[in-house]
Protein backbone atom coordinates (compact mmCIF):
# COMPACT_ATOMS: atom_id res chain seq x y z
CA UNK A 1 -28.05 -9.17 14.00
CA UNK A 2 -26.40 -9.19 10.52
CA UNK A 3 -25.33 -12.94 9.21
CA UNK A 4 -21.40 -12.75 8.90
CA UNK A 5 -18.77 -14.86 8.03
CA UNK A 6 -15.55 -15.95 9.15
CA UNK A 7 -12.21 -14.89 7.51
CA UNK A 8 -8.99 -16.25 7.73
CA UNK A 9 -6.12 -13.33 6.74
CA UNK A 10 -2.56 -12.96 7.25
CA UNK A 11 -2.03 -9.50 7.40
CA UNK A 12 1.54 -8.42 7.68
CA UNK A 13 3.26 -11.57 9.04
CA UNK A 14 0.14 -12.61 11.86
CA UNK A 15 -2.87 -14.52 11.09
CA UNK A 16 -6.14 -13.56 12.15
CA UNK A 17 -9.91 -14.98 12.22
CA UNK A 18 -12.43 -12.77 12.27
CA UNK A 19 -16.41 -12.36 11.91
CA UNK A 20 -17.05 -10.22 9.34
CA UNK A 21 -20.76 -9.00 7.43
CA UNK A 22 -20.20 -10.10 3.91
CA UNK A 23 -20.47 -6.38 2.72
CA UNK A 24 -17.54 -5.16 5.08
CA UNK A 25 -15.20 -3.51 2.94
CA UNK A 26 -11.36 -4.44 3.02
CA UNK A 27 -10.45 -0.84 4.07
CA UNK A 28 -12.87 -0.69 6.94
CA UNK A 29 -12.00 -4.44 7.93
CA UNK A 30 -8.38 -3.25 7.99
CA UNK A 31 -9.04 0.03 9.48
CA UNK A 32 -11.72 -0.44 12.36
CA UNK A 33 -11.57 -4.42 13.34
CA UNK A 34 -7.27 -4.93 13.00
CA UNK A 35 -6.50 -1.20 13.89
CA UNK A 36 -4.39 -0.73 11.07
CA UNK A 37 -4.98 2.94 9.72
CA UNK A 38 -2.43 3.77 7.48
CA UNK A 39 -4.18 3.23 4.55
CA UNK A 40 -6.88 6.59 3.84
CA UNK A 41 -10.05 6.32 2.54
CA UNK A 42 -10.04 9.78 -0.13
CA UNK A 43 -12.51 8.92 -2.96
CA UNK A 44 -13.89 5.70 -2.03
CA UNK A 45 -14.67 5.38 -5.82
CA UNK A 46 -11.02 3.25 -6.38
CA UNK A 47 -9.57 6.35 -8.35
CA UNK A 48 -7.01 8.40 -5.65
CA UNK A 49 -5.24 5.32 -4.57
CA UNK A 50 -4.70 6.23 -0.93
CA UNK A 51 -6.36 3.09 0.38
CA UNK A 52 -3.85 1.05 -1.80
CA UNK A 53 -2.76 -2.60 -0.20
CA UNK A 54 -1.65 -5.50 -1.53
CA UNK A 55 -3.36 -9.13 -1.61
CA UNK A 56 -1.38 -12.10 -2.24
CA UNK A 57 1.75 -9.55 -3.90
CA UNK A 58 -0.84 -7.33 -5.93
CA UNK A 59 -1.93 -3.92 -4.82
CA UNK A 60 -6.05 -3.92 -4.68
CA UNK A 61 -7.95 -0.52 -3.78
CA UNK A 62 -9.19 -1.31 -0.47
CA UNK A 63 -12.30 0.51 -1.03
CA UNK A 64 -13.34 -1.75 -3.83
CA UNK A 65 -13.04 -5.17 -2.32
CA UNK A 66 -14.59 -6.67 0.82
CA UNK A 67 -12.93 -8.24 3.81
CA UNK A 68 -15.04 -11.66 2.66
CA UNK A 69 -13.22 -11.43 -0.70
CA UNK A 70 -10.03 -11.56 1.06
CA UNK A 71 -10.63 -15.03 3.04
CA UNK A 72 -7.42 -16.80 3.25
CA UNK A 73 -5.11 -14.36 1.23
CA UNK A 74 -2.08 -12.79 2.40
CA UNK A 75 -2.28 -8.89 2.79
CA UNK A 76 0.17 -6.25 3.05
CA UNK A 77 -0.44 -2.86 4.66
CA UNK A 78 1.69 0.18 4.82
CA UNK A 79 2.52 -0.35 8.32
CA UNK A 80 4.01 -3.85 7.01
CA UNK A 81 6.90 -2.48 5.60
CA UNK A 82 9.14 -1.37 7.78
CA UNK A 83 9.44 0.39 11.82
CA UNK A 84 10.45 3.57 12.80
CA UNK A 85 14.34 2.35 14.11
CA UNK A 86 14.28 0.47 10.53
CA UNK A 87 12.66 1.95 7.59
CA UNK A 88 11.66 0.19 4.48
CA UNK A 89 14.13 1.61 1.53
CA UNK A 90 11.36 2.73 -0.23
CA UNK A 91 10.06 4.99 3.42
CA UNK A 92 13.67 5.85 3.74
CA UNK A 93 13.77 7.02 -0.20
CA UNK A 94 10.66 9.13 0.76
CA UNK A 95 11.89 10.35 3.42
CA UNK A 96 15.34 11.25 2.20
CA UNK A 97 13.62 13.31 -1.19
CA UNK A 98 10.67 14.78 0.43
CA UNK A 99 8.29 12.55 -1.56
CA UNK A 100 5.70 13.87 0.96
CA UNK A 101 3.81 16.91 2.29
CA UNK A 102 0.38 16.11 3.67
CA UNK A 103 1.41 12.46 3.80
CA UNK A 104 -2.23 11.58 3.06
CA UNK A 105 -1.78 9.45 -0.24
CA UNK A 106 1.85 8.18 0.88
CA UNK A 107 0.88 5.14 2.16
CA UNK A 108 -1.23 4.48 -1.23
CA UNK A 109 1.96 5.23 -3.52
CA UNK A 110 4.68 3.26 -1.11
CA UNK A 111 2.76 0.10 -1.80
CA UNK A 112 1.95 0.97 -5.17
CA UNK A 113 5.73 1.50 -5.80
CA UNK A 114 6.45 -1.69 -3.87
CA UNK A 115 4.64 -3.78 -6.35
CA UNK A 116 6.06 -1.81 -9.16
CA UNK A 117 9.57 -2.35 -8.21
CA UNK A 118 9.24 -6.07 -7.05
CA UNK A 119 7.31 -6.55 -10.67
CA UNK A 120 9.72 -4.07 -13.12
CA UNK A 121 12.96 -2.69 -13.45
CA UNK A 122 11.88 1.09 -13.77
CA UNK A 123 14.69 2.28 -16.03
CA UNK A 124 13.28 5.57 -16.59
CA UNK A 125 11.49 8.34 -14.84
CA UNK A 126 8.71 7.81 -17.20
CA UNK A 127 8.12 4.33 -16.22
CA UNK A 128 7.80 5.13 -12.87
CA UNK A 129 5.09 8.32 -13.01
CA UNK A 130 3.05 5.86 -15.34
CA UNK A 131 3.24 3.09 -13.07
CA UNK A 132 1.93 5.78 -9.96
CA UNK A 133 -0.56 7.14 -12.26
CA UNK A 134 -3.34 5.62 -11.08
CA UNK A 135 -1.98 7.36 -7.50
CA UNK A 136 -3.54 11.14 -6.80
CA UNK A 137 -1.37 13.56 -4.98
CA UNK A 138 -2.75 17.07 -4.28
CA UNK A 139 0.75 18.20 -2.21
CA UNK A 140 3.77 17.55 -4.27
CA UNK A 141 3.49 18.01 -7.76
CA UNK A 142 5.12 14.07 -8.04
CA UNK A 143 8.92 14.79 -8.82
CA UNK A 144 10.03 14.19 -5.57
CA UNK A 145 7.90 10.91 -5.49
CA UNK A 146 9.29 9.96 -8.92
CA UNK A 147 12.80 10.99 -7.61
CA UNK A 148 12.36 8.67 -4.14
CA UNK A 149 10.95 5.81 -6.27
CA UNK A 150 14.18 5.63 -8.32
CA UNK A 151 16.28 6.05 -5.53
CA UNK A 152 14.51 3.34 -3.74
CA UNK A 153 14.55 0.68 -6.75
CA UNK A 154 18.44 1.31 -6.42
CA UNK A 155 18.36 0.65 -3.07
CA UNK A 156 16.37 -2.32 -3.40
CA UNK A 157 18.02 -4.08 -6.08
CA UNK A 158 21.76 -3.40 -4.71
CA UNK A 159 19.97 -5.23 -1.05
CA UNK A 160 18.63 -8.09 -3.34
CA UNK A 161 21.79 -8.45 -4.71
CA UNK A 162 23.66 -8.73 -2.02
């Protein structure tokens, strides 16, 4: 039997211990031991994005980084953001401006955004498709992403107002 290691997470609100080999990767960890599949595995090279979560507040490619590498952090996943009766303004954005097609690297860009708008103001449509650049998307040729990212930084920052 492989030597693991025990992890401590907190992965969207609920801590969890685990046994992990040292060389599991953060996406598979997520994926196959906590059942938590909304992030996509495209290029497993750390260039599409699609497997985009965040580790203590900063996105990480979760292709690139093991599970071990993750011991007592706090991680966010897609499916942290918000539930189908009450989506997350940036989900609700998307959904509202068709910032989707395939849906396969949506999960990569709504956390992507979700750092970008916690970190920056995004005055400008330009800000925003440089800040998702390092996000691939084969479907939608980015305007309505660009378009539901400034709709949802709106949203956002009248809520935090508030």
């Amino acid at each position: 039997m492989a030597e693991t290691q025990r992890i401590t997470v907190t992965v969207n609100g609920t801590r969890d211990e685990r046994e992990v080999e040292p060389r599991l990767l953060l996406g598979d960890f997520l994926r196959e031991q906590l059942n938590l599949t909304g992030a996509h595995f495209g290029c497993e090279h750390g260039v599409c994005g699609a497997c985009t979560a965040m580790v203590n507040g900063e996105t990480v490619r979760s292709c690139l980084m093991f599970a071990v590498q993750a011991d007592g952090c706090e991680i966010k996943t897609v499916e942290g953001l918000g539930e189908a009766e009450h989506l997350h303004p940036l989900q609700q954005a998307f959904r509202d401006h068709h910032g989707l097609q395939c849906g396969f690297c949506t999960p990569g860009m709504l956390m992507t955004a979700l750092e970008l708008i916690e970190k920056f103001p995004l005055a400008t449509d330009e800000e925003i498709r440089l800040g998702l650049s390092g996000n691939l998307c084969r479907c939608t040729g980015y305007q309505n992403i660009v378009t539901a990212v400034r709709e949802a930084a709106k949203r956002m920052r009248a809520r935090s107002a508030a």
